[in-house]
N, C-alpha and C. Protein backbone atom coordinates (compact mmCIF):
# COMPACT_ATOMS: atom_id res chain seq x y z
N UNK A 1 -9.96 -27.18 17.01
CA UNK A 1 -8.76 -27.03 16.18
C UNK A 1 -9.05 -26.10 15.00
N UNK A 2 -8.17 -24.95 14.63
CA UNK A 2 -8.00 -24.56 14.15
C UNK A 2 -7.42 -24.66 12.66
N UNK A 3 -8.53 -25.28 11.57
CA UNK A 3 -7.54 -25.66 10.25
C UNK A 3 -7.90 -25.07 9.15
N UNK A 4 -8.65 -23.58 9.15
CA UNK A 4 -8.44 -23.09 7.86
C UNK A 4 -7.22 -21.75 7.77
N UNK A 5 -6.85 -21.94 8.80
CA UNK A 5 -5.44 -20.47 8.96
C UNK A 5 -4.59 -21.07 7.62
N UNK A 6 -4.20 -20.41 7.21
CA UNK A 6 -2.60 -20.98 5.71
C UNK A 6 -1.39 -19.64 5.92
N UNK A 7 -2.16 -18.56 6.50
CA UNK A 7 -1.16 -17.50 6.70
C UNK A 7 -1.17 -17.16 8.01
N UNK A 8 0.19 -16.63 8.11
CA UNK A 8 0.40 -16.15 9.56
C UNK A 8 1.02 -14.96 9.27
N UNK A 9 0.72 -13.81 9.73
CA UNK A 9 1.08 -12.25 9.38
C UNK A 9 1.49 -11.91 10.71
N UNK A 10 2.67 -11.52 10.85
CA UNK A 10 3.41 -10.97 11.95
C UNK A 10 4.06 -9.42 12.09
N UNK A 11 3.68 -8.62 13.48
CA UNK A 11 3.97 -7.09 13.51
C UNK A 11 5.68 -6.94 13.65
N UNK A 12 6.38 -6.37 13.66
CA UNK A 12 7.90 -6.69 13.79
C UNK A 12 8.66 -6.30 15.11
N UNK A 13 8.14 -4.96 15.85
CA UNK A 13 8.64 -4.53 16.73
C UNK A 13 7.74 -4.90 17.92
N UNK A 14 8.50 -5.20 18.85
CA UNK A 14 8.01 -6.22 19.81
C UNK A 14 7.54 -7.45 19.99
N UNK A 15 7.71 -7.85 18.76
CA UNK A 15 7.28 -9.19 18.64
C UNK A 15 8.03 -10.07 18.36
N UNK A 16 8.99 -9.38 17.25
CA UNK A 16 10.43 -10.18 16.52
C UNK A 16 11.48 -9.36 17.10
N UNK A 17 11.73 -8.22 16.94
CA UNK A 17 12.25 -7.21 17.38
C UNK A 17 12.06 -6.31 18.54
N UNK A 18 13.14 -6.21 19.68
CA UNK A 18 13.34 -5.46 20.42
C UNK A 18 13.64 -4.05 19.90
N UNK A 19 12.74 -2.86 19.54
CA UNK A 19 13.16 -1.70 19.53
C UNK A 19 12.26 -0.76 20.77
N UNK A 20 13.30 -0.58 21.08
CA UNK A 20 13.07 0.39 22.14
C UNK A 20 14.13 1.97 22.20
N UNK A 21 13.48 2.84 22.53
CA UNK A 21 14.38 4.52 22.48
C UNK A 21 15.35 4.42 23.67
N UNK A 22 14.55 3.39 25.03
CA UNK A 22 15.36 3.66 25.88
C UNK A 22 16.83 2.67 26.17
N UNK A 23 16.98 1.89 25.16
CA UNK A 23 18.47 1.20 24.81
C UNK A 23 18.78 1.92 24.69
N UNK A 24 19.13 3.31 23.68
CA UNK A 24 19.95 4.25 23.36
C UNK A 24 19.68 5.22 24.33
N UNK A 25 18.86 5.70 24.84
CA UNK A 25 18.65 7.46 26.22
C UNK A 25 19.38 6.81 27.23
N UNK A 26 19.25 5.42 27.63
CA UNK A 26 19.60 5.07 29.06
C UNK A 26 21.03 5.50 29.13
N UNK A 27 21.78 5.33 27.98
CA UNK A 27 23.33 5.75 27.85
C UNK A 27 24.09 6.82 27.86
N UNK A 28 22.46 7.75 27.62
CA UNK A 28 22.62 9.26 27.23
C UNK A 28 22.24 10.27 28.41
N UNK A 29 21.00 9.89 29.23
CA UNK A 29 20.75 10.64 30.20
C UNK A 29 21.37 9.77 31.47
N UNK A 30 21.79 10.96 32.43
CA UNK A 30 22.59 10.10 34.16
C UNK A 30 21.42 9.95 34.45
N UNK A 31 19.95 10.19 34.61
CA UNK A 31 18.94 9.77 35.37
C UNK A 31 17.81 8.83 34.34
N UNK A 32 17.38 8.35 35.07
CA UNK A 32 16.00 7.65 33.93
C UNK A 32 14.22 8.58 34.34
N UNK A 33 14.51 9.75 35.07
CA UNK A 33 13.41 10.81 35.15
C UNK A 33 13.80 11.67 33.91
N UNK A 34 15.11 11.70 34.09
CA UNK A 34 15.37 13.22 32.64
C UNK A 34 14.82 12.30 31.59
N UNK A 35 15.52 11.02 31.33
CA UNK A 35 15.41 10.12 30.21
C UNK A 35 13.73 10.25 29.60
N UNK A 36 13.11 9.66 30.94
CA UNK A 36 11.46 9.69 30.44
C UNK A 36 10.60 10.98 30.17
N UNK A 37 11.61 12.35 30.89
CA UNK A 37 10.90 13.14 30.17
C UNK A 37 10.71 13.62 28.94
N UNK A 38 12.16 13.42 28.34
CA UNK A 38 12.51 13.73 27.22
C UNK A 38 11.84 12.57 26.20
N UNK A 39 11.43 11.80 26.10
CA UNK A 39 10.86 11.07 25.55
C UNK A 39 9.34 10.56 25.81
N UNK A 40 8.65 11.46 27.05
CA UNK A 40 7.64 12.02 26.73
C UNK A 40 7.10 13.00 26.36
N UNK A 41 8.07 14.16 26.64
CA UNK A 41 7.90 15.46 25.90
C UNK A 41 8.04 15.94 24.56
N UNK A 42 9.75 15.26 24.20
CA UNK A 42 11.17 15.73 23.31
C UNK A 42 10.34 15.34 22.01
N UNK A 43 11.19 13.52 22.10
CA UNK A 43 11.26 12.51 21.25
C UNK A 43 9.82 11.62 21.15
N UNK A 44 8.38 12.14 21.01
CA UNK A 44 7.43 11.59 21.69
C UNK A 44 7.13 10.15 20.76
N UNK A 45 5.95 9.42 21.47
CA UNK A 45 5.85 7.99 20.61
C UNK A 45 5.09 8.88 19.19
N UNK A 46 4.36 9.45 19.42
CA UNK A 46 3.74 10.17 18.84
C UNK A 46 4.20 11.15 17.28
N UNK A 47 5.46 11.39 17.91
CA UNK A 47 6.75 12.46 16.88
C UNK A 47 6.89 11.08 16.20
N UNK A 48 7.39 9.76 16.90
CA UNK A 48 8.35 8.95 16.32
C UNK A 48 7.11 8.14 15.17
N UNK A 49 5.65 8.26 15.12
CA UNK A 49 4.72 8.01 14.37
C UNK A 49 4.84 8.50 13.09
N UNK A 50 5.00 9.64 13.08
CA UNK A 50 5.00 10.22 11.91
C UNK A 50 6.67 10.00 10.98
N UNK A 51 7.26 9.75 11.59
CA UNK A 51 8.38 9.16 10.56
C UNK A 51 7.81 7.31 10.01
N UNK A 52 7.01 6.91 11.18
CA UNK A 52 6.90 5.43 10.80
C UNK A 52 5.16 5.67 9.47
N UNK A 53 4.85 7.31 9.19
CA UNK A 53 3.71 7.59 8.50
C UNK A 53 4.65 7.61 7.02
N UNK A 54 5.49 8.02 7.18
CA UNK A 54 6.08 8.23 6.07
C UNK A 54 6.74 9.90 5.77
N UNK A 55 7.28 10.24 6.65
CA UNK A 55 8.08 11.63 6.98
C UNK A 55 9.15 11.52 6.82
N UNK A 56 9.90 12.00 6.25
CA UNK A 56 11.26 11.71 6.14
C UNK A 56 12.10 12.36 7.82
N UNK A 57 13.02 11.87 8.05
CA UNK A 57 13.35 11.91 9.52
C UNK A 57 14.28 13.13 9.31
N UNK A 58 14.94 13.60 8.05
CA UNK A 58 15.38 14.87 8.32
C UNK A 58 14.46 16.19 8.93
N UNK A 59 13.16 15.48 8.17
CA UNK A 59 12.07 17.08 8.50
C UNK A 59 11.49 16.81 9.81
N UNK A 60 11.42 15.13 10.10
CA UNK A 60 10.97 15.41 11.61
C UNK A 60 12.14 15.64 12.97
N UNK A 61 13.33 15.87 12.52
CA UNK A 61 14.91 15.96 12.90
C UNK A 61 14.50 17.62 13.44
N UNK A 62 14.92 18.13 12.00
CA UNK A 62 13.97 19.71 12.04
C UNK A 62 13.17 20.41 12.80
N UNK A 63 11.75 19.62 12.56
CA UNK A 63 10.92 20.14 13.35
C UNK A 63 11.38 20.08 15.33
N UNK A 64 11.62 19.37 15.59
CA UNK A 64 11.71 19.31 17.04
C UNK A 64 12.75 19.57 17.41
N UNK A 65 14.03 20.19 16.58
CA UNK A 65 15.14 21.05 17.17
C UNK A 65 15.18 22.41 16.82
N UNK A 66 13.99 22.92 15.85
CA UNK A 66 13.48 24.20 16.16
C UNK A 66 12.82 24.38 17.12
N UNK A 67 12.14 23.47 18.13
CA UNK A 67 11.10 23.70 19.04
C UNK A 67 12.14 23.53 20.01
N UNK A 68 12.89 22.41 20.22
CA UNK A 68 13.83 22.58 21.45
C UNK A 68 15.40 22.52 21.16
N UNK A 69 16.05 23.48 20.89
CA UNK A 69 17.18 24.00 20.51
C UNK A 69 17.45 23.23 21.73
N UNK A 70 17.52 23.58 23.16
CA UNK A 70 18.23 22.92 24.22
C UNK A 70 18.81 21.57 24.32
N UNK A 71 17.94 20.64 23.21
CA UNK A 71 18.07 19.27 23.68
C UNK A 71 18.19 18.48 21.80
N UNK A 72 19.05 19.84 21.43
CA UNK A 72 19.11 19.42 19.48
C UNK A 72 20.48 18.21 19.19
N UNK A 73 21.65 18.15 20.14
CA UNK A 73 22.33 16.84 20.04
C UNK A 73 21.31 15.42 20.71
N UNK A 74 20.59 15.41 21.77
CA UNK A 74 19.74 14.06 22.13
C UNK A 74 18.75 13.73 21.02
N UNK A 75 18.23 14.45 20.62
CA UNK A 75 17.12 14.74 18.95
C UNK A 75 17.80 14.02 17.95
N UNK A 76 19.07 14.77 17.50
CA UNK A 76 19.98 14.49 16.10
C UNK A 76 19.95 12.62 16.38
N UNK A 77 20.48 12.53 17.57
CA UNK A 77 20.97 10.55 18.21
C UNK A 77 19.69 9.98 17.68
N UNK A 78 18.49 10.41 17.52
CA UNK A 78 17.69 9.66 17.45
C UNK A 78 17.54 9.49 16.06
N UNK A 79 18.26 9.49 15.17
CA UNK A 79 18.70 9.08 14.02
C UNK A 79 19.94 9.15 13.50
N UNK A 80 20.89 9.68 14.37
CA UNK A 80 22.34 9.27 13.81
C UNK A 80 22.59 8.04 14.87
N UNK A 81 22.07 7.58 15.89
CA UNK A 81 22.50 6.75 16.50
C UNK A 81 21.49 5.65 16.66
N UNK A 82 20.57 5.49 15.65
CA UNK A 82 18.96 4.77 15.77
C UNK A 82 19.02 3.28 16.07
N UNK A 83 20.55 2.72 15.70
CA UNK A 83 20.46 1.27 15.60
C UNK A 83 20.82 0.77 17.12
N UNK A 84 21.16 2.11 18.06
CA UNK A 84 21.62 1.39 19.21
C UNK A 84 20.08 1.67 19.99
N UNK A 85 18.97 1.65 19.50
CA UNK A 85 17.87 1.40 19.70
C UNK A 85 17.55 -0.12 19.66
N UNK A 86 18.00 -0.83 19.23
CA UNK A 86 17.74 -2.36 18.63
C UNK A 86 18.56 -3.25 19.76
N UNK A 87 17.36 -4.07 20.73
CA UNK A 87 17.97 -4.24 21.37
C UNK A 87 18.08 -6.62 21.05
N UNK A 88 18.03 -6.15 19.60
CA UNK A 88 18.32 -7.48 19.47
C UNK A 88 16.60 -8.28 18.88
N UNK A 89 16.95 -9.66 18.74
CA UNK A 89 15.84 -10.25 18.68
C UNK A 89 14.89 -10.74 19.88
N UNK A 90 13.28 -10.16 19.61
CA UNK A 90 12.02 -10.86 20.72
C UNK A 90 12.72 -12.61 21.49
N UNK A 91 13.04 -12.91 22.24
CA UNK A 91 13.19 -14.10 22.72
C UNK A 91 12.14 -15.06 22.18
N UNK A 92 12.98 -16.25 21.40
CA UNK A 92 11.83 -17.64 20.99
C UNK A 92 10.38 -17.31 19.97
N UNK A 93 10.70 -15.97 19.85
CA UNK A 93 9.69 -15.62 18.29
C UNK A 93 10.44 -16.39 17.26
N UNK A 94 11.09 -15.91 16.75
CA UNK A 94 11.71 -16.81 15.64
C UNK A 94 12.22 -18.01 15.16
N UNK A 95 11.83 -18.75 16.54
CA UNK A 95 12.18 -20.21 16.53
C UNK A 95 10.80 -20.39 15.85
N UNK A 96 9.89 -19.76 16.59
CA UNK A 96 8.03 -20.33 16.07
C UNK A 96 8.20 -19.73 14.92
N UNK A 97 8.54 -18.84 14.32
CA UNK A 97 8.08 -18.11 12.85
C UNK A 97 8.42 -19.38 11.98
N UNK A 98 10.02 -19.85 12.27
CA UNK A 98 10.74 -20.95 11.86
C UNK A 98 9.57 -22.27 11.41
N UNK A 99 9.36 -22.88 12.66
CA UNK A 99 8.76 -23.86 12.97
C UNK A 99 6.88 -23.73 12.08
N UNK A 100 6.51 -22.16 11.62
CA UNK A 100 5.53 -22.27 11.04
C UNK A 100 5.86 -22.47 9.91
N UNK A 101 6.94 -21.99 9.37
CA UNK A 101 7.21 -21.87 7.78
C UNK A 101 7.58 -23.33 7.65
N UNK A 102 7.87 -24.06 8.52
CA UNK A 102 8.45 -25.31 7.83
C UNK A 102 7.33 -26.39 7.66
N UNK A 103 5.98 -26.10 8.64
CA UNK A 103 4.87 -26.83 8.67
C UNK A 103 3.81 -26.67 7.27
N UNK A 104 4.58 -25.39 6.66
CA UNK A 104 4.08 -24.53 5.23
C UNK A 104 2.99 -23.80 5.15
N UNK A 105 2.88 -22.95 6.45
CA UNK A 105 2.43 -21.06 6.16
C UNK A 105 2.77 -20.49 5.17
N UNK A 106 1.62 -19.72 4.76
CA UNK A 106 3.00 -18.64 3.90
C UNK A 106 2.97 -17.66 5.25
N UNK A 107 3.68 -17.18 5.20
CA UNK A 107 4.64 -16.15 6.18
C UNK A 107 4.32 -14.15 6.07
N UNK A 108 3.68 -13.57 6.25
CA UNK A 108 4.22 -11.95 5.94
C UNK A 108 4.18 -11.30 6.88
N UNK A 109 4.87 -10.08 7.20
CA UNK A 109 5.39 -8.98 7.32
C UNK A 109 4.12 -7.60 7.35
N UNK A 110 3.82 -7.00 9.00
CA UNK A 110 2.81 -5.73 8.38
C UNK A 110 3.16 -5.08 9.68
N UNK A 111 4.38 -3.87 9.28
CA UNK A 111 4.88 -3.20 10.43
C UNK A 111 4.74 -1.85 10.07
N UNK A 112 4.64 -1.06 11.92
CA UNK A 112 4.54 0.20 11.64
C UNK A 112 6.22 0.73 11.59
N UNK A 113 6.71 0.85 10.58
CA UNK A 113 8.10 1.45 10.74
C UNK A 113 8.66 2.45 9.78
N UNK A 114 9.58 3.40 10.13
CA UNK A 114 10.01 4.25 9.05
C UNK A 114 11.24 3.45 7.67
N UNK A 115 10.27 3.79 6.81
CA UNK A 115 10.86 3.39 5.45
C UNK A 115 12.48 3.68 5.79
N UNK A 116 13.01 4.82 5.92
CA UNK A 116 14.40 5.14 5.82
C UNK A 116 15.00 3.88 6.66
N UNK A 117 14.85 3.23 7.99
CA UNK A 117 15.18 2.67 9.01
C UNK A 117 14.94 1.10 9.20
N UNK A 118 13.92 0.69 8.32
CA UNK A 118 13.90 -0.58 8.10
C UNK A 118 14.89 -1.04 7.32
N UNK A 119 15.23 -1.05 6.42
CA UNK A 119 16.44 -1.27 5.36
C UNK A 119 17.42 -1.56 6.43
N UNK A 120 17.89 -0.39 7.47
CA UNK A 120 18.92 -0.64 8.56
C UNK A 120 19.10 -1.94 9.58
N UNK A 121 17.95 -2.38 9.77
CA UNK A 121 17.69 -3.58 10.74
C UNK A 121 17.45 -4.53 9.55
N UNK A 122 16.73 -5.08 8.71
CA UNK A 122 16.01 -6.18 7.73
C UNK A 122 17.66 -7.04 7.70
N UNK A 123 18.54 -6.45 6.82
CA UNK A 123 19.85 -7.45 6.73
C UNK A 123 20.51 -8.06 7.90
N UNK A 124 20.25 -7.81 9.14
CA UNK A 124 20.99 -8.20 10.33
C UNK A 124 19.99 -9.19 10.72
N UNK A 125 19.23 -9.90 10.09
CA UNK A 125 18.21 -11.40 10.87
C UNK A 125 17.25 -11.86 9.75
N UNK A 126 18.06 -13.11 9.72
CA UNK A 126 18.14 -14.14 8.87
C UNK A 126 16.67 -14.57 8.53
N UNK A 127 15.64 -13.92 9.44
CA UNK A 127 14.14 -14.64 9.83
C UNK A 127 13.32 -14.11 8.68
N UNK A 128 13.72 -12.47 8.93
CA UNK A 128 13.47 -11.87 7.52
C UNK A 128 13.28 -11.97 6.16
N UNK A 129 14.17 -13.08 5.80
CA UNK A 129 14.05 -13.96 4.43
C UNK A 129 13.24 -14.98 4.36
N UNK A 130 12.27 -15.66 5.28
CA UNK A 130 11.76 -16.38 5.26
C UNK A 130 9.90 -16.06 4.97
N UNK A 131 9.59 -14.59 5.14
CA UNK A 131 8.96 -14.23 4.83
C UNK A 131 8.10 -13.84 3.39
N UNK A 132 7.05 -14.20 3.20
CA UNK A 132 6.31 -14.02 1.51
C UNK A 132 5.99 -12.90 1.14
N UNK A 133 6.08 -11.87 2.32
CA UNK A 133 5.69 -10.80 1.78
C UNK A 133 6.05 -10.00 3.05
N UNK A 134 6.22 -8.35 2.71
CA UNK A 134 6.49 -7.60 4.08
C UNK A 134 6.01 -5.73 3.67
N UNK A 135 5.31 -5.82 4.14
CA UNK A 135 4.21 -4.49 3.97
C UNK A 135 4.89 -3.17 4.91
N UNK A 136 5.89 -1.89 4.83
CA UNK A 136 6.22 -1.34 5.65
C UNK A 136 5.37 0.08 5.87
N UNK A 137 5.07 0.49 7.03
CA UNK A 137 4.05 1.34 6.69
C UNK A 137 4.93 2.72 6.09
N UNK A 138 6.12 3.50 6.18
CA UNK A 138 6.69 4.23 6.14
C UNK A 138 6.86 4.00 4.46
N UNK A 139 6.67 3.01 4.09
CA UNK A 139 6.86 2.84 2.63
C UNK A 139 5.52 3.64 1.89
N UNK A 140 4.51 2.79 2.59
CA UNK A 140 2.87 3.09 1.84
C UNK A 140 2.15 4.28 2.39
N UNK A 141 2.74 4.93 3.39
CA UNK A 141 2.59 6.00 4.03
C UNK A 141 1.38 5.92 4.88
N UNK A 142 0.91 4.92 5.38
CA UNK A 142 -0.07 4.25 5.95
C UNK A 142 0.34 3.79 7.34
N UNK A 143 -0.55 3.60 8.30
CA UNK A 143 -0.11 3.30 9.82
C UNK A 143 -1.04 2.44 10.39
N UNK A 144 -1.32 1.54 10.46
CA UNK A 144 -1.97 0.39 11.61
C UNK A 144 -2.04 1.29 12.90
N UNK A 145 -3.12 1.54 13.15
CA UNK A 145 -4.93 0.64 13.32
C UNK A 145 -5.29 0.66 11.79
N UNK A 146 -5.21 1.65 10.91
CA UNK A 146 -5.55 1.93 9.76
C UNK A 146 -6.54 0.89 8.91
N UNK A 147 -7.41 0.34 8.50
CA UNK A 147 -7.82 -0.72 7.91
C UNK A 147 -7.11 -0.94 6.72
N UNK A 148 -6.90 0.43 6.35
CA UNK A 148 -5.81 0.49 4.65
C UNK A 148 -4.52 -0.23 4.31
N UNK A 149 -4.00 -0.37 5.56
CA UNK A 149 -2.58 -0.95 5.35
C UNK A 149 -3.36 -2.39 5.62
N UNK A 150 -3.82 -2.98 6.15
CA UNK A 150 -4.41 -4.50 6.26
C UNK A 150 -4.88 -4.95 4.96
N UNK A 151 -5.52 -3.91 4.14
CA UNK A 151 -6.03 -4.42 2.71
C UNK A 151 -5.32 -4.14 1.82
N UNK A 152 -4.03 -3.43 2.12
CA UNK A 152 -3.04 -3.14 1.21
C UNK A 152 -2.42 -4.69 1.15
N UNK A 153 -2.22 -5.17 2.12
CA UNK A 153 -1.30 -6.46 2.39
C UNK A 153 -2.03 -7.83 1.86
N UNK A 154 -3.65 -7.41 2.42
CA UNK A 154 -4.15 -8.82 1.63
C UNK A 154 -4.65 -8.13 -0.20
N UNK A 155 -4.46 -7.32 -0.58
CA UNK A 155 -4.68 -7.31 -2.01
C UNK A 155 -3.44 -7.58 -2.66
N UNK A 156 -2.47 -7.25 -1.99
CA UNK A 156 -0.78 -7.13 -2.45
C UNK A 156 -0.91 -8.93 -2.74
N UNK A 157 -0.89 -9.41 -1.45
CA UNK A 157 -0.41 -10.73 -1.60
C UNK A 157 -1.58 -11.70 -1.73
N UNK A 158 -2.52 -11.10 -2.41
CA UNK A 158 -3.41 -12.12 -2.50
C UNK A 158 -4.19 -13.30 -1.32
N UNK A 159 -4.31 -12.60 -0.15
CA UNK A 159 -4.55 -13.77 0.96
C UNK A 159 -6.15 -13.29 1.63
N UNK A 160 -6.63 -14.24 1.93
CA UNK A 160 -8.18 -13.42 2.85
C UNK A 160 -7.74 -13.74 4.17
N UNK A 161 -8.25 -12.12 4.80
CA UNK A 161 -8.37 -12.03 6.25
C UNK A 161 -9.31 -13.63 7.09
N UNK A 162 -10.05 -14.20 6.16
CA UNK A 162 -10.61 -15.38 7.15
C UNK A 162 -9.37 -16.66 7.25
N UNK A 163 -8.54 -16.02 6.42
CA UNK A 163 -7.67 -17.47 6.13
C UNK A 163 -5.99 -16.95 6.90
N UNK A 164 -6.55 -16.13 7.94
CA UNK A 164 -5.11 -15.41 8.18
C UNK A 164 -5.42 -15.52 9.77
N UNK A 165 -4.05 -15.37 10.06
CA UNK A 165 -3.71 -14.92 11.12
C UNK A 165 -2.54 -13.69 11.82
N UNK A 166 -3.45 -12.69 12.70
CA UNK A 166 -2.36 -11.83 12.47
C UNK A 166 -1.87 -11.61 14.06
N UNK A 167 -0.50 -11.31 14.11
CA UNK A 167 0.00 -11.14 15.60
C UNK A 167 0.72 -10.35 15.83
N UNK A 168 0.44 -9.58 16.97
CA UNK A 168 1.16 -7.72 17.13
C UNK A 168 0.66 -7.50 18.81
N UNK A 169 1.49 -6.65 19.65
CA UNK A 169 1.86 -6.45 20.90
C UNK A 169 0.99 -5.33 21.29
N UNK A 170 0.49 -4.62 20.23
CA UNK A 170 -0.59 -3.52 20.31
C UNK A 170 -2.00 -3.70 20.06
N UNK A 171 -2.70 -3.50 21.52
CA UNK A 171 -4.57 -3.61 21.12
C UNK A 171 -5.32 -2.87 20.02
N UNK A 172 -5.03 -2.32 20.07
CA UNK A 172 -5.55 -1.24 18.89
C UNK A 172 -5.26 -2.11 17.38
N UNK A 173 -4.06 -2.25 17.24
CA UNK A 173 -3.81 -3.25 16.15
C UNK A 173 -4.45 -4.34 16.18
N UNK A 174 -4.63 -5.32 17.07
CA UNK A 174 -5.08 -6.30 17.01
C UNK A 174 -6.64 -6.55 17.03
N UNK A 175 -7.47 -5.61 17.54
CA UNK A 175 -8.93 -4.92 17.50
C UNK A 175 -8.95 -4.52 16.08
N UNK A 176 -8.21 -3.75 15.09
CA UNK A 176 -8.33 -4.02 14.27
C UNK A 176 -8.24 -4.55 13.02
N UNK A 177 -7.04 -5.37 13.14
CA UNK A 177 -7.33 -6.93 12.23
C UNK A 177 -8.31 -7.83 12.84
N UNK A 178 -8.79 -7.96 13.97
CA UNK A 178 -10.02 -8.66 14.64
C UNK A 178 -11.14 -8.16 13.56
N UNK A 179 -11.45 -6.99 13.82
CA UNK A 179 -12.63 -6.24 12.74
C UNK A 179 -12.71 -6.38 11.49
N UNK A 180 -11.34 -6.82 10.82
CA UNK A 180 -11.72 -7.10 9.41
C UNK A 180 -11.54 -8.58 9.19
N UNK A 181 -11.74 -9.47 10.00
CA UNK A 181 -11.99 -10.80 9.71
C UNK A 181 -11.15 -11.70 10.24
N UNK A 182 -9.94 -11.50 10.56
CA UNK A 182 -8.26 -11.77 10.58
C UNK A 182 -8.60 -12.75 12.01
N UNK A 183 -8.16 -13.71 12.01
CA UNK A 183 -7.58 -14.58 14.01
C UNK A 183 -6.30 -13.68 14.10
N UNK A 184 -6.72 -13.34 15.51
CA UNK A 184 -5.90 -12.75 15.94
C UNK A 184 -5.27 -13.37 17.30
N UNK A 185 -4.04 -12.88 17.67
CA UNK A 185 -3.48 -13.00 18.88
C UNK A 185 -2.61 -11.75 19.09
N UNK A 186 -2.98 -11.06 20.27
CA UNK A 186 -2.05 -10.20 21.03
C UNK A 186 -1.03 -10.84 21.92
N UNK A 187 0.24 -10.41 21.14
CA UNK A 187 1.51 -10.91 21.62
C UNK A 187 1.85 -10.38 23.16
N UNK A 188 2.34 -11.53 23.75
CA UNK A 188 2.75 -10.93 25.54
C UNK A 188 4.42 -11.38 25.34
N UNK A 189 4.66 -12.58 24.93
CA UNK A 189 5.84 -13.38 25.22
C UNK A 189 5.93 -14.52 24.28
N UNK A 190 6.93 -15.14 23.63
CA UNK A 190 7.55 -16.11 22.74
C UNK A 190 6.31 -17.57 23.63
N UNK A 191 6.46 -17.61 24.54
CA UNK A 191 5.92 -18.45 25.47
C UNK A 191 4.07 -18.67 25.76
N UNK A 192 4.00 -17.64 25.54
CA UNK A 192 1.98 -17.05 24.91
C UNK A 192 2.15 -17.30 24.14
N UNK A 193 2.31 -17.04 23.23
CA UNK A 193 2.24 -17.18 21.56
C UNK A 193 2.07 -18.41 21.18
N UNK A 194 3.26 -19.56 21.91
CA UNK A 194 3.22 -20.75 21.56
C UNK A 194 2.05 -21.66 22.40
N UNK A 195 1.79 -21.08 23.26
CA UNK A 195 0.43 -21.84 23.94
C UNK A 195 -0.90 -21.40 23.11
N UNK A 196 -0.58 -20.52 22.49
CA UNK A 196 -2.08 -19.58 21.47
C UNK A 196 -2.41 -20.72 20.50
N UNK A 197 -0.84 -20.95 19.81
CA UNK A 197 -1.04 -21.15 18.72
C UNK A 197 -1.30 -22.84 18.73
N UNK A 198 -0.87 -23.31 20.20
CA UNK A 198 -1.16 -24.78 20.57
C UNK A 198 -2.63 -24.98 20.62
N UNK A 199 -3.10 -23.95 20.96
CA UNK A 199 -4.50 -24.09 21.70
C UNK A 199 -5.70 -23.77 20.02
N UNK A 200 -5.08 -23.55 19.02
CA UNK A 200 -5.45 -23.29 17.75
C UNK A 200 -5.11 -24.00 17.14
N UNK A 201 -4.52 -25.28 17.49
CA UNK A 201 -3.95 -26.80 16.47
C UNK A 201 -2.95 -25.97 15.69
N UNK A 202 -2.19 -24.96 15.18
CA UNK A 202 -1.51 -24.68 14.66
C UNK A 202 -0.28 -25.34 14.70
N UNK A 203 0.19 -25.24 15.94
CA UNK A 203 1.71 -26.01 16.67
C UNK A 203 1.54 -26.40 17.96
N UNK A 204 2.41 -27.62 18.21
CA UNK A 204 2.34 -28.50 19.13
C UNK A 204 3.17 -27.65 20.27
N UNK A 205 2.29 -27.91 21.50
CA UNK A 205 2.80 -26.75 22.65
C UNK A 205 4.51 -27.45 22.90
């Protein structure tokens, strides 16, 4: 059993949040080959990094409709139309976020997302307020794997990585809050999570 955890630090997208590009392309391209090219080529995860670094999305708007004039209305959507990216809340995450805060975690927040675009989603889920703290990387201009944004969050809020727990859908992330001390769990499903955290005395399966 697991009883010196007091914090539980949670990633936002994919874990709490469904964001995905292809809620909004699937509507936009007739095929899902054009769709994936354009969003391995166009709109890359890679392009969409550097707005979550801290780029403002007009200049990364810019940059990739000077490079592909052809495809400058599917580009523009990916920020005039960003929220039909959101395909709602992770299933049964937020019942557990719930169920930790009431057992008395403190609760925070350490996502890779663009400053401009968080503000857009945060007021639409209620879960959000229940949180002690929420670290955005687009804010601090910082990006997870990063070790910087991890010590930004435990100096911010005062918490040690041995007394934490952190949970995110990406290895790389989770390899490195593993490395700086942190219990970790790589998120699969609302349904993992709660057997993780059973199997860590945290919560009852």
């Amino acid at each position: 059993m697991t009883t010196k955890i007091k914090n539980i630090v949670f990633d936002f997208g994919g874990v709490l949040i469904d964001w995905n590009p292809r809620h909004l392309y699937s509507k936009v391209f007739n095929d899902k080959d054009s769709m994936e090219l354009f969003l391995r080529e166009v709109c890359t995860q890679e392009w969409n990094e550097k707005q979550d670094g801290g780029r403002p999305f007009s200049e990364g708007i810019k940059e990739l409709t000077e490079k592909y004039p052809a495809h400058w209305e599917e580009i523009a959507m990916f920020y005039d139309r960003w929220d039909e990216m959101i395909g709602g809340e992770v299933k049964g995450t937020s019942a557990i976020l719930y169920e930790l805060k009431s057992l008395g975690f403190s609760l925070y927040g350490l996502t890779n997302w663009s400053g401009e675009m968080f503000p857009r989603v945060k007021g639409d889920y209620s879960f959000f307020n229940e949180l002690d703290g929420i670290v955005v990387s687009g804010d601090e201009k910082l990006l997870k794997p990063d070790p910087a944004i991890f010590n930004l969050l435990t100096e911010r809020y005062n918490v040690l990585p041995e007394e934490s727990l952190f949970i995110d859908d990406n290895p790389a992330n989770v390899e490195a809050g593993k490395s700086l001390g942190f219990e970790v769990i790589r998120f699969e499903s609302a349904e993992q999570l709660r057997h993780e955290l059973s199997k860590m005395g945290l919560l009852k399966q």
